[in-house]
Protein backbone atom coordinates (compact mmCIF):
# COMPACT_ATOMS: atom_id res chain seq x y z
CA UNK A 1 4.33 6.68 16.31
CA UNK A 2 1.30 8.82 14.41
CA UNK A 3 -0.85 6.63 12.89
CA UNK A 4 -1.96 8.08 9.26
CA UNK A 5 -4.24 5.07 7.82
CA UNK A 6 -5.82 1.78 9.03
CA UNK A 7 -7.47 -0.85 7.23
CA UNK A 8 -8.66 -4.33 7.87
CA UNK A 9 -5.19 -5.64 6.60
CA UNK A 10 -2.57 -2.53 7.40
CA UNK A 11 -2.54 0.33 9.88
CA UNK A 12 0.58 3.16 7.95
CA UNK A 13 2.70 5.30 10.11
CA UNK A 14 4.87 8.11 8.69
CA UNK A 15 6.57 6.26 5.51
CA UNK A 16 5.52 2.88 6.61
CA UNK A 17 3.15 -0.07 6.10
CA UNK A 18 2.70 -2.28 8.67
CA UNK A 19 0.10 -5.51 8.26
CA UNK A 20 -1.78 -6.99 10.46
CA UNK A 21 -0.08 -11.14 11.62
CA UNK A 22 -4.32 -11.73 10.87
CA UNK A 23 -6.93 -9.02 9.33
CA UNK A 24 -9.00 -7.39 11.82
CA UNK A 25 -13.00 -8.64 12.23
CA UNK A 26 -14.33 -4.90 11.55
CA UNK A 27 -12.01 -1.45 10.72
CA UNK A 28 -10.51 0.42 13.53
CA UNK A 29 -10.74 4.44 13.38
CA UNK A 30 -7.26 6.02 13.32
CA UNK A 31 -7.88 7.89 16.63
CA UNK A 32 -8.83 4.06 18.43
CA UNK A 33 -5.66 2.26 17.03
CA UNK A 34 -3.68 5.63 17.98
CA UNK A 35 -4.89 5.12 21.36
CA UNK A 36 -4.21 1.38 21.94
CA UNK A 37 -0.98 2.24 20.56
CA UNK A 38 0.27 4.79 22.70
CA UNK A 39 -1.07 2.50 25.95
CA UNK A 40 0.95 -0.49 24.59
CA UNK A 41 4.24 2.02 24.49
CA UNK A 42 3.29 3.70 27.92
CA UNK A 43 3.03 -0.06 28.97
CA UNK A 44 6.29 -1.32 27.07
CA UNK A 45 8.72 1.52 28.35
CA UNK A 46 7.42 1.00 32.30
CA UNK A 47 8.19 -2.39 31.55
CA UNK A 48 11.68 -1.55 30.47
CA UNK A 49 12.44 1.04 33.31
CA UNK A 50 11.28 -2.13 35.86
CA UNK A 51 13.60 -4.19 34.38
CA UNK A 52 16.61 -1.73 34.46
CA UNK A 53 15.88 -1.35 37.98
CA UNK A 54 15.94 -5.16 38.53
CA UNK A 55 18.87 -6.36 40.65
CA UNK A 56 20.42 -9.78 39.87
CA UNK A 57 20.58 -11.82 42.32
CA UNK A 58 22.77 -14.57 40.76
CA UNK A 59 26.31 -14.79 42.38
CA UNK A 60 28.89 -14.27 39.59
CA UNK A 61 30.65 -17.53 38.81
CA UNK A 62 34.08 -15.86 38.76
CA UNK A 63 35.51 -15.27 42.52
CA UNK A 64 35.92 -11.48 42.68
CA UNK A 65 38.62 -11.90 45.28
CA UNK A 66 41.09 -13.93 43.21
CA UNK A 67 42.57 -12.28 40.35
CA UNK A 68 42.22 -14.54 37.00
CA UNK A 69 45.88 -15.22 36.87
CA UNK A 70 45.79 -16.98 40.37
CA UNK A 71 43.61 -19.47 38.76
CA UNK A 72 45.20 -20.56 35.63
CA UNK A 73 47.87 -22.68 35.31
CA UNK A 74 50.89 -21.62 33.56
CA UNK A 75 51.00 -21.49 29.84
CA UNK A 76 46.94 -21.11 29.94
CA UNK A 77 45.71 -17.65 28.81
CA UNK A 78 43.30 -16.29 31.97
């Protein structure tokens, strides 16, 4: 995301506004807030690619052994 403007109130990307939740104590240059920015991403997608590598751990609650009609009774849809 390229950062075009900042203000105490707004920081603009490309075609977009984006305020502040509360307005900052003193401005921000563009190249600072383009920094901080581009750590938070780094930091955001490792965060992702951790959690993609995550294994559950939880066993699933359906038996994979038994197919779903074994365990209905008949009339019930599986």
């Amino acid at each position: 995301m390229k950062i075009t403007k900042v203000t105490k109130s707004y920081f603009e990307t490309e075609g977009e506004r984006v305020y502040f939740f509360e307005p900052l104590d003193e401005e921000m240059t563009i190249t600072e807030l383009q920094e901080l920015m581009d750590e938070n991403e780094k930091f955001l997608l490792n965060e992702i690619q951790k959690m993609k590598k995550e294994v559950i751990t939880e066993p699933s609650v359906i038996p994979k052994d038994k197919s779903r009609s074994d365990t209905c009774e008949k009339g019930e849809t599986p």
